[in-house]
PDB file of N, CA and C in Angstrom:
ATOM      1  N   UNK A   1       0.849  -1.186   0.000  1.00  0.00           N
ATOM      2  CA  UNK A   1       0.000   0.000   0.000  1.00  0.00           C
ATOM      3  C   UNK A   1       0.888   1.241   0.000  1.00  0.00           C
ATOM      4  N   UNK A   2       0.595   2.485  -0.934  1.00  0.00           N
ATOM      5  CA  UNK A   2       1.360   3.677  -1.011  1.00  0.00           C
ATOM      6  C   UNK A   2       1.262   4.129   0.521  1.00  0.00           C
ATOM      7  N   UNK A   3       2.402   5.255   1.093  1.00  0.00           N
ATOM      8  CA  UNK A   3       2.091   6.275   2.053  1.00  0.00           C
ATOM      9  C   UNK A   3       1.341   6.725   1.242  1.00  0.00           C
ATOM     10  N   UNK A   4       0.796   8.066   1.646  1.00  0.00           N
ATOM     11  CA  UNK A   4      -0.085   9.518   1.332  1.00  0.00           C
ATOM     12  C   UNK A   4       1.651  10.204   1.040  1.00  0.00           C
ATOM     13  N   UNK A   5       1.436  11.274   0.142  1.00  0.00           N
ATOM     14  CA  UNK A   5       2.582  12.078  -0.301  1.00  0.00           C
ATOM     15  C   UNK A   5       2.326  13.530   1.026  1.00  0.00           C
ATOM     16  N   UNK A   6       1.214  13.900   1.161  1.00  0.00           N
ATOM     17  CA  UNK A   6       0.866  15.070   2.254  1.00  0.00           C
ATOM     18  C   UNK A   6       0.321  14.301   3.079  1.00  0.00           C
ATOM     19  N   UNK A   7       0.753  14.709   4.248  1.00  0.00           N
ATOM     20  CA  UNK A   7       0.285  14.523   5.169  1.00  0.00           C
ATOM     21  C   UNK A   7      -0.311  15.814   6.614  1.00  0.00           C
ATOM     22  N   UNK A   8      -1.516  15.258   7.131  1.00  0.00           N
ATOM     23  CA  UNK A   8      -2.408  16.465   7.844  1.00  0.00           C
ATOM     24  C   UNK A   8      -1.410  17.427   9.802  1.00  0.00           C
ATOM     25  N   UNK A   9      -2.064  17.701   9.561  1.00  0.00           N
ATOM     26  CA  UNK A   9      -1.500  18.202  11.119  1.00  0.00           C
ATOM     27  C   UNK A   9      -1.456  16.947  12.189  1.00  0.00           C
ATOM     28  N   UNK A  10      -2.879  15.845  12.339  1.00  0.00           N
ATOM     29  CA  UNK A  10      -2.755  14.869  13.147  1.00  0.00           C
ATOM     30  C   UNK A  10      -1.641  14.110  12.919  1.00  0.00           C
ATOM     31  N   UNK A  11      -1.650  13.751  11.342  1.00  0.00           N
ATOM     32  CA  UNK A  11      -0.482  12.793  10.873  1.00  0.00           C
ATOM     33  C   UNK A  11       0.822  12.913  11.655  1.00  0.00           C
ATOM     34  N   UNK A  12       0.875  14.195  11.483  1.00  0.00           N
ATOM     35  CA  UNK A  12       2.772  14.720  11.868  1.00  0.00           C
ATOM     36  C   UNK A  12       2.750  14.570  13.682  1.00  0.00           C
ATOM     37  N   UNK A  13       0.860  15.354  14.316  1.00  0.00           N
ATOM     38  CA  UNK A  13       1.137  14.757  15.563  1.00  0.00           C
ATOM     39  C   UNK A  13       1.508  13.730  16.277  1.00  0.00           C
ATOM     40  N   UNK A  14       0.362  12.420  15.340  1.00  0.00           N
ATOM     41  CA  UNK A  14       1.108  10.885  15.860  1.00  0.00           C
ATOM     42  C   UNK A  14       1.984  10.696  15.492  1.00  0.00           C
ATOM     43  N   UNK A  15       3.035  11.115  14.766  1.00  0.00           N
ATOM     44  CA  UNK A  15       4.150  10.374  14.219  1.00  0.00           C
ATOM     45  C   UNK A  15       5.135  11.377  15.202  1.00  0.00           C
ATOM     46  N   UNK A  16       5.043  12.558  15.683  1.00  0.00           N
ATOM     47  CA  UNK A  16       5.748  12.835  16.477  1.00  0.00           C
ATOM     48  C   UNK A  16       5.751  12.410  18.187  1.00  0.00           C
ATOM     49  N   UNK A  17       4.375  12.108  18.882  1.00  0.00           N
ATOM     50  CA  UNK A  17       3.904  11.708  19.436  1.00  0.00           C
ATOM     51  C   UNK A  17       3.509  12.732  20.612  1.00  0.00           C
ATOM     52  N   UNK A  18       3.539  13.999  19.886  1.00  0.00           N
ATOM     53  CA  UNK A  18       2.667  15.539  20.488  1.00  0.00           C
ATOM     54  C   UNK A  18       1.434  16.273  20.073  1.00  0.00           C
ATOM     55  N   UNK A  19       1.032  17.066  20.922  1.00  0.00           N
ATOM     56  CA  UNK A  19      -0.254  18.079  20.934  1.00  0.00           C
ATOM     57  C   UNK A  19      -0.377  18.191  19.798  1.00  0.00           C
ATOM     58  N   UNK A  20      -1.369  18.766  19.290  1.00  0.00           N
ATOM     59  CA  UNK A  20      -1.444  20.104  18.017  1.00  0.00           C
ATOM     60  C   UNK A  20      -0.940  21.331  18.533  1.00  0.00           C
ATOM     61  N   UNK A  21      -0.791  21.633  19.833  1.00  0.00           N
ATOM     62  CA  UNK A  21      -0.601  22.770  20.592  1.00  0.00           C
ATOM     63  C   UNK A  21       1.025  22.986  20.570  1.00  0.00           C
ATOM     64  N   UNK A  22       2.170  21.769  20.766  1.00  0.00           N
ATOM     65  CA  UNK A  22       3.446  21.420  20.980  1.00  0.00           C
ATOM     66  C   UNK A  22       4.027  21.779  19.467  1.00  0.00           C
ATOM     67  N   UNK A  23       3.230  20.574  18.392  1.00  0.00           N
ATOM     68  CA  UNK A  23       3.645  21.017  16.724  1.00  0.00           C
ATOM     69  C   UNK A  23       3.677  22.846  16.929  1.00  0.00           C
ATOM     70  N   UNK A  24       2.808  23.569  17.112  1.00  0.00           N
ATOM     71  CA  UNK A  24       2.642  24.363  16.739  1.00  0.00           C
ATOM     72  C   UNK A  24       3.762  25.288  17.126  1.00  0.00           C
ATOM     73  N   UNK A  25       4.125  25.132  18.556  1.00  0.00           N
ATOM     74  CA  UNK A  25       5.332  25.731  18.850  1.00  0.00           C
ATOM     75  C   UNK A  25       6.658  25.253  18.302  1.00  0.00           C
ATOM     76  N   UNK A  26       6.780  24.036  18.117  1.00  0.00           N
ATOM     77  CA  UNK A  26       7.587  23.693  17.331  1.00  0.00           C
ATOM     78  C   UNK A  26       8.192  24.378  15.745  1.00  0.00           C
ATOM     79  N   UNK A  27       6.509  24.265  14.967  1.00  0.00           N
ATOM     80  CA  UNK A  27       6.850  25.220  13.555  1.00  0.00           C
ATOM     81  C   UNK A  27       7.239  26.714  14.317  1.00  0.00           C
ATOM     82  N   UNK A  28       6.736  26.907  15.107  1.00  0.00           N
ATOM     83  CA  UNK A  28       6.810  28.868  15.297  1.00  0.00           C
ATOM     84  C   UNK A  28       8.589  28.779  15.913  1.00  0.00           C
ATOM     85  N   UNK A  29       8.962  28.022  16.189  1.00  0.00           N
ATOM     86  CA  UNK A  29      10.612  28.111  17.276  1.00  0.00           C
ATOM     87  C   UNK A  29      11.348  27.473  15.969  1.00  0.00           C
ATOM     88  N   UNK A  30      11.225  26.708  14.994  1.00  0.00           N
ATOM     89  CA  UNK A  30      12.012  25.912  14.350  1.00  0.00           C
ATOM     90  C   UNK A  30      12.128  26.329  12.910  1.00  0.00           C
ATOM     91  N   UNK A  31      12.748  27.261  12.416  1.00  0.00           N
ATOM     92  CA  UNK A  31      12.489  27.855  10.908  1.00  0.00           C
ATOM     93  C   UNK A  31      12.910  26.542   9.703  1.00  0.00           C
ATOM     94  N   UNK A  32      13.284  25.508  10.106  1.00  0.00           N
ATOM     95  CA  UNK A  32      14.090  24.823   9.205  1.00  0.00           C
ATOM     96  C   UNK A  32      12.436  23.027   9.107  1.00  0.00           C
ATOM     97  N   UNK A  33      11.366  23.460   9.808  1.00  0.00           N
ATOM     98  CA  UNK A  33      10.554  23.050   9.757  1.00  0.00           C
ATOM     99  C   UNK A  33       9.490  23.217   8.903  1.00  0.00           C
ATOM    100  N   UNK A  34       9.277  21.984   7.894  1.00  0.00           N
ATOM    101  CA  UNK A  34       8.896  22.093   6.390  1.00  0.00           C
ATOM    102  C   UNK A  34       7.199  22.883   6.470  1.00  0.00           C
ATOM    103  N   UNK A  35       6.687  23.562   5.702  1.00  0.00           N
ATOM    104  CA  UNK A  35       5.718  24.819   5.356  1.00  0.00           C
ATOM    105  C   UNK A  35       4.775  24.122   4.540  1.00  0.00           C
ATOM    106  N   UNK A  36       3.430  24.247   5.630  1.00  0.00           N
ATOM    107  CA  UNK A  36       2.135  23.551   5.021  1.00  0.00           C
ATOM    108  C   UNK A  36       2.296  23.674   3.682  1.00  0.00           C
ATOM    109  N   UNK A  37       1.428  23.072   2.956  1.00  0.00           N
ATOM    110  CA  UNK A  37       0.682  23.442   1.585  1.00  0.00           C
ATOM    111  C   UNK A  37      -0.883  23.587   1.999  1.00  0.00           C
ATOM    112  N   UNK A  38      -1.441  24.695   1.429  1.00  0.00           N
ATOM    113  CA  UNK A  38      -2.691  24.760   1.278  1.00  0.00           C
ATOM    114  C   UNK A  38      -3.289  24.237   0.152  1.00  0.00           C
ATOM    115  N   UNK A  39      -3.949  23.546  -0.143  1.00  0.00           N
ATOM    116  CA  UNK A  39      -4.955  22.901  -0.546  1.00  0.00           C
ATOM    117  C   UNK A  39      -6.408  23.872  -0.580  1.00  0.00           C
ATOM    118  N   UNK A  40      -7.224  23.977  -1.680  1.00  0.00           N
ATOM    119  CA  UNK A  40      -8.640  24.052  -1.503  1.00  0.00           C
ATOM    120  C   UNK A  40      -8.475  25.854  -1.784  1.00  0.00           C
ATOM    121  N   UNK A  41      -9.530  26.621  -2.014  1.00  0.00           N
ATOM    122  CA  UNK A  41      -9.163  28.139  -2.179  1.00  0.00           C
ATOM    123  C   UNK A  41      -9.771  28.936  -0.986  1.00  0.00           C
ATOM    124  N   UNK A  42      -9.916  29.742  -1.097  1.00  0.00           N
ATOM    125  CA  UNK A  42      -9.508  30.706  -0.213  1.00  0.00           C
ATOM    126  C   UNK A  42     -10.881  30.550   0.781  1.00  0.00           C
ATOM    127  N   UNK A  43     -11.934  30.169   0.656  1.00  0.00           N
ATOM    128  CA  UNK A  43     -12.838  29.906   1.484  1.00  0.00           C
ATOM    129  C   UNK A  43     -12.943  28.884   2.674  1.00  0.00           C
ATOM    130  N   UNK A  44     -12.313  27.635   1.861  1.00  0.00           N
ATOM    131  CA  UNK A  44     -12.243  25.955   2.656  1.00  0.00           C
ATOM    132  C   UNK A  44     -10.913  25.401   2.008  1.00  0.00           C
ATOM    133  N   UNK A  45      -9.758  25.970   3.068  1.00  0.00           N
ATOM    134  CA  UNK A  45      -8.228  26.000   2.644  1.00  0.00           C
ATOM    135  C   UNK A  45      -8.050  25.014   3.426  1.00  0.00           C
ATOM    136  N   UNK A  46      -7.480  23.887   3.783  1.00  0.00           N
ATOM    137  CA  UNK A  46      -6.734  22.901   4.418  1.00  0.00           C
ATOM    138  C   UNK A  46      -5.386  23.216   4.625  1.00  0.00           C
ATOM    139  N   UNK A  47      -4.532  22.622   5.212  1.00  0.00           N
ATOM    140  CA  UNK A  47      -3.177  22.545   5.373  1.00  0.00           C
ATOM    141  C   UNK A  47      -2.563  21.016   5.545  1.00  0.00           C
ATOM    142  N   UNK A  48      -1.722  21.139   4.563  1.00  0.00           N
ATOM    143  CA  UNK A  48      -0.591  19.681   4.543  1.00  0.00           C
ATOM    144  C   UNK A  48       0.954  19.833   4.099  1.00  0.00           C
ATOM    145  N   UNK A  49       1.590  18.570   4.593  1.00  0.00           N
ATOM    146  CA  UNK A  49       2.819  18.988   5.045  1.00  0.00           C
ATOM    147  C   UNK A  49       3.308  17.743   3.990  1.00  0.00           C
ATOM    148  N   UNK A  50       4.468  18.178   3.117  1.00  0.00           N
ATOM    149  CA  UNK A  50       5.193  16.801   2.382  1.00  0.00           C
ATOM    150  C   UNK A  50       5.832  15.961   3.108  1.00  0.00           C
ATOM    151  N   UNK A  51       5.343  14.757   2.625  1.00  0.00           N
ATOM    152  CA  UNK A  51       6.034  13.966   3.700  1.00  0.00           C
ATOM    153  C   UNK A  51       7.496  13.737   3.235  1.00  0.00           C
ATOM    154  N   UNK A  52       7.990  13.823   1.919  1.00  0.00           N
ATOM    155  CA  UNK A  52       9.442  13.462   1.978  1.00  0.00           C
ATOM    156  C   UNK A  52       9.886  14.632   2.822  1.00  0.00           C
ATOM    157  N   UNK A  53       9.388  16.245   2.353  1.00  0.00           N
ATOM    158  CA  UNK A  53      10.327  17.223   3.093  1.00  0.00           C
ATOM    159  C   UNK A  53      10.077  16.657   5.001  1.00  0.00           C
ATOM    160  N   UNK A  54       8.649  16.288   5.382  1.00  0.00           N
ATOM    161  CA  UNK A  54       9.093  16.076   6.849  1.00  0.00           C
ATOM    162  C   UNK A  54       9.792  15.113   6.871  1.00  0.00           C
ATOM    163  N   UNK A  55      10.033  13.831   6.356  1.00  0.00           N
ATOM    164  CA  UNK A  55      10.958  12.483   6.731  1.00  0.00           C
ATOM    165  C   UNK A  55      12.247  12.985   6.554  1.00  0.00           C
ATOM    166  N   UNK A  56      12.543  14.601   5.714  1.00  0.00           N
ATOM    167  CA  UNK A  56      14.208  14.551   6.052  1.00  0.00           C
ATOM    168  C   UNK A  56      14.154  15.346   7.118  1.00  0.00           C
ATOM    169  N   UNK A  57      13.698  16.643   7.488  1.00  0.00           N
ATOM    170  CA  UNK A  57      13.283  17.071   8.667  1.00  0.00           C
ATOM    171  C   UNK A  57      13.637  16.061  10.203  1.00  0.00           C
ATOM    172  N   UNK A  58      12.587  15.263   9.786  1.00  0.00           N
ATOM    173  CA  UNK A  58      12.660  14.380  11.293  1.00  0.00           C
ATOM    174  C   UNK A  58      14.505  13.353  11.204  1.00  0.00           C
ATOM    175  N   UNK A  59      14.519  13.206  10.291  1.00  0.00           N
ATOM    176  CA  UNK A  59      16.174  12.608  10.521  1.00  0.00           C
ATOM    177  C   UNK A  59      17.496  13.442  10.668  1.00  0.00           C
ATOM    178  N   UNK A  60      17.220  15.211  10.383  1.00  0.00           N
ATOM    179  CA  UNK A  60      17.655  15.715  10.704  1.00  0.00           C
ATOM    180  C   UNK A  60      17.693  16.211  11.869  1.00  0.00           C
ATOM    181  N   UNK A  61      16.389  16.248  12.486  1.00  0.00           N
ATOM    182  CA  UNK A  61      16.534  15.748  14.389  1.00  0.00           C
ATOM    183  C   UNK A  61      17.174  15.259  14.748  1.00  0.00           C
ATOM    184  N   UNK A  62      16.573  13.968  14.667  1.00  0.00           N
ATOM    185  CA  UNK A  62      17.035  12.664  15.315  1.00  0.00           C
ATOM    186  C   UNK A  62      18.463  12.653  15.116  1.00  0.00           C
ATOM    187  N   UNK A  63      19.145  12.868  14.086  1.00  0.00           N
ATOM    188  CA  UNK A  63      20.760  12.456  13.956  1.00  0.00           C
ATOM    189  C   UNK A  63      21.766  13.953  14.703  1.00  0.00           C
ATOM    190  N   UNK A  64      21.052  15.045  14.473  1.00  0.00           N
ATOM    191  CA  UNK A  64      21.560  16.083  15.704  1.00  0.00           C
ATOM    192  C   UNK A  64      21.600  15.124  16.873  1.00  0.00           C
ATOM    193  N   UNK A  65      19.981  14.713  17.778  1.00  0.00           N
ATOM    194  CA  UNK A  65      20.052  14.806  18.826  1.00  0.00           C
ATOM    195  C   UNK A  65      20.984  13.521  19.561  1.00  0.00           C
ATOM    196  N   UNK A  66      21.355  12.505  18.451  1.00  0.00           N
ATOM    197  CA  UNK A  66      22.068  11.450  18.301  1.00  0.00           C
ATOM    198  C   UNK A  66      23.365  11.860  18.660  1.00  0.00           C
ATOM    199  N   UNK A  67      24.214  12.967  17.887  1.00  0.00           N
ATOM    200  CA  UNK A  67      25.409  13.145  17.613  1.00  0.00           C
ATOM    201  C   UNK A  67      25.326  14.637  19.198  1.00  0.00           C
ATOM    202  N   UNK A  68      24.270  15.352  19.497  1.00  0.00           N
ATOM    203  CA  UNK A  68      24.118  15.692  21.321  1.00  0.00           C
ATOM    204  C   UNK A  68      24.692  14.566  22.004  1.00  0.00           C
ATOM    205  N   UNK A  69      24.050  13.529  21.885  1.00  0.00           N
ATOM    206  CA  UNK A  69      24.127  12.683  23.324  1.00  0.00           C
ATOM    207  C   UNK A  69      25.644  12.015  23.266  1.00  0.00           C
ATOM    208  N   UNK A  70      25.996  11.508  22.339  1.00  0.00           N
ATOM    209  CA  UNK A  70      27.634  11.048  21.702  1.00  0.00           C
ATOM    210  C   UNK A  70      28.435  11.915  21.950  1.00  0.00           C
ATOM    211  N   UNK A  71      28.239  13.789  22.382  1.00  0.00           N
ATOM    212  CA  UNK A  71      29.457  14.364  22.826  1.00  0.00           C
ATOM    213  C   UNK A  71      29.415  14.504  23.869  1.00  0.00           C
ATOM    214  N   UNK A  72      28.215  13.982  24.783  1.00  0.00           N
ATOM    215  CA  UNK A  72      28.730  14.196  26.339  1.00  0.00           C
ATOM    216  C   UNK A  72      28.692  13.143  26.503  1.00  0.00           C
ATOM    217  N   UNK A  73      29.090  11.690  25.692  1.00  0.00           N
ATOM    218  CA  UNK A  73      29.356  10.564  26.553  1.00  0.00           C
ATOM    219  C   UNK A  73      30.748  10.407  26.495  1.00  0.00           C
TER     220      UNK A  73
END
């Protein structure tokens, strides 16, 4: 079965395993954090997020916070 290519605000919540409230501070503190797409026009606009740009995103976390913990051991 394909992923979805966009994925919604919940999506990125469970897969991060935070709020909608936490994401949100996250995009507002993190400039290098990938930028909805709107969908739909200007009346009934949605928001979605690419999932390749978040899957490099999130490994660019993870391998920072990897290569954090490796200099204070």
């Amino acid at each position: 079965m394909n992923e979805p290519l966009l994925l919604s605000v919940k999506d990125i919540c469970s897969l991060l395993g935070v709020s909608q409230y936490t994401l949100y501070r996250i995009r507002m503190r993190d400039d290098t954090f990938p930028k909805p797409v709107g969908l739909g026009n200007c009346h009934s606009k949605v928001y979605r997020f690419d999932r390749e740009l978040f899957e490099q995103w999130y490994r660019r976390q993870t391998n920072t916070a990897a290569q954090a913990a490796s200099d204070l051991s």
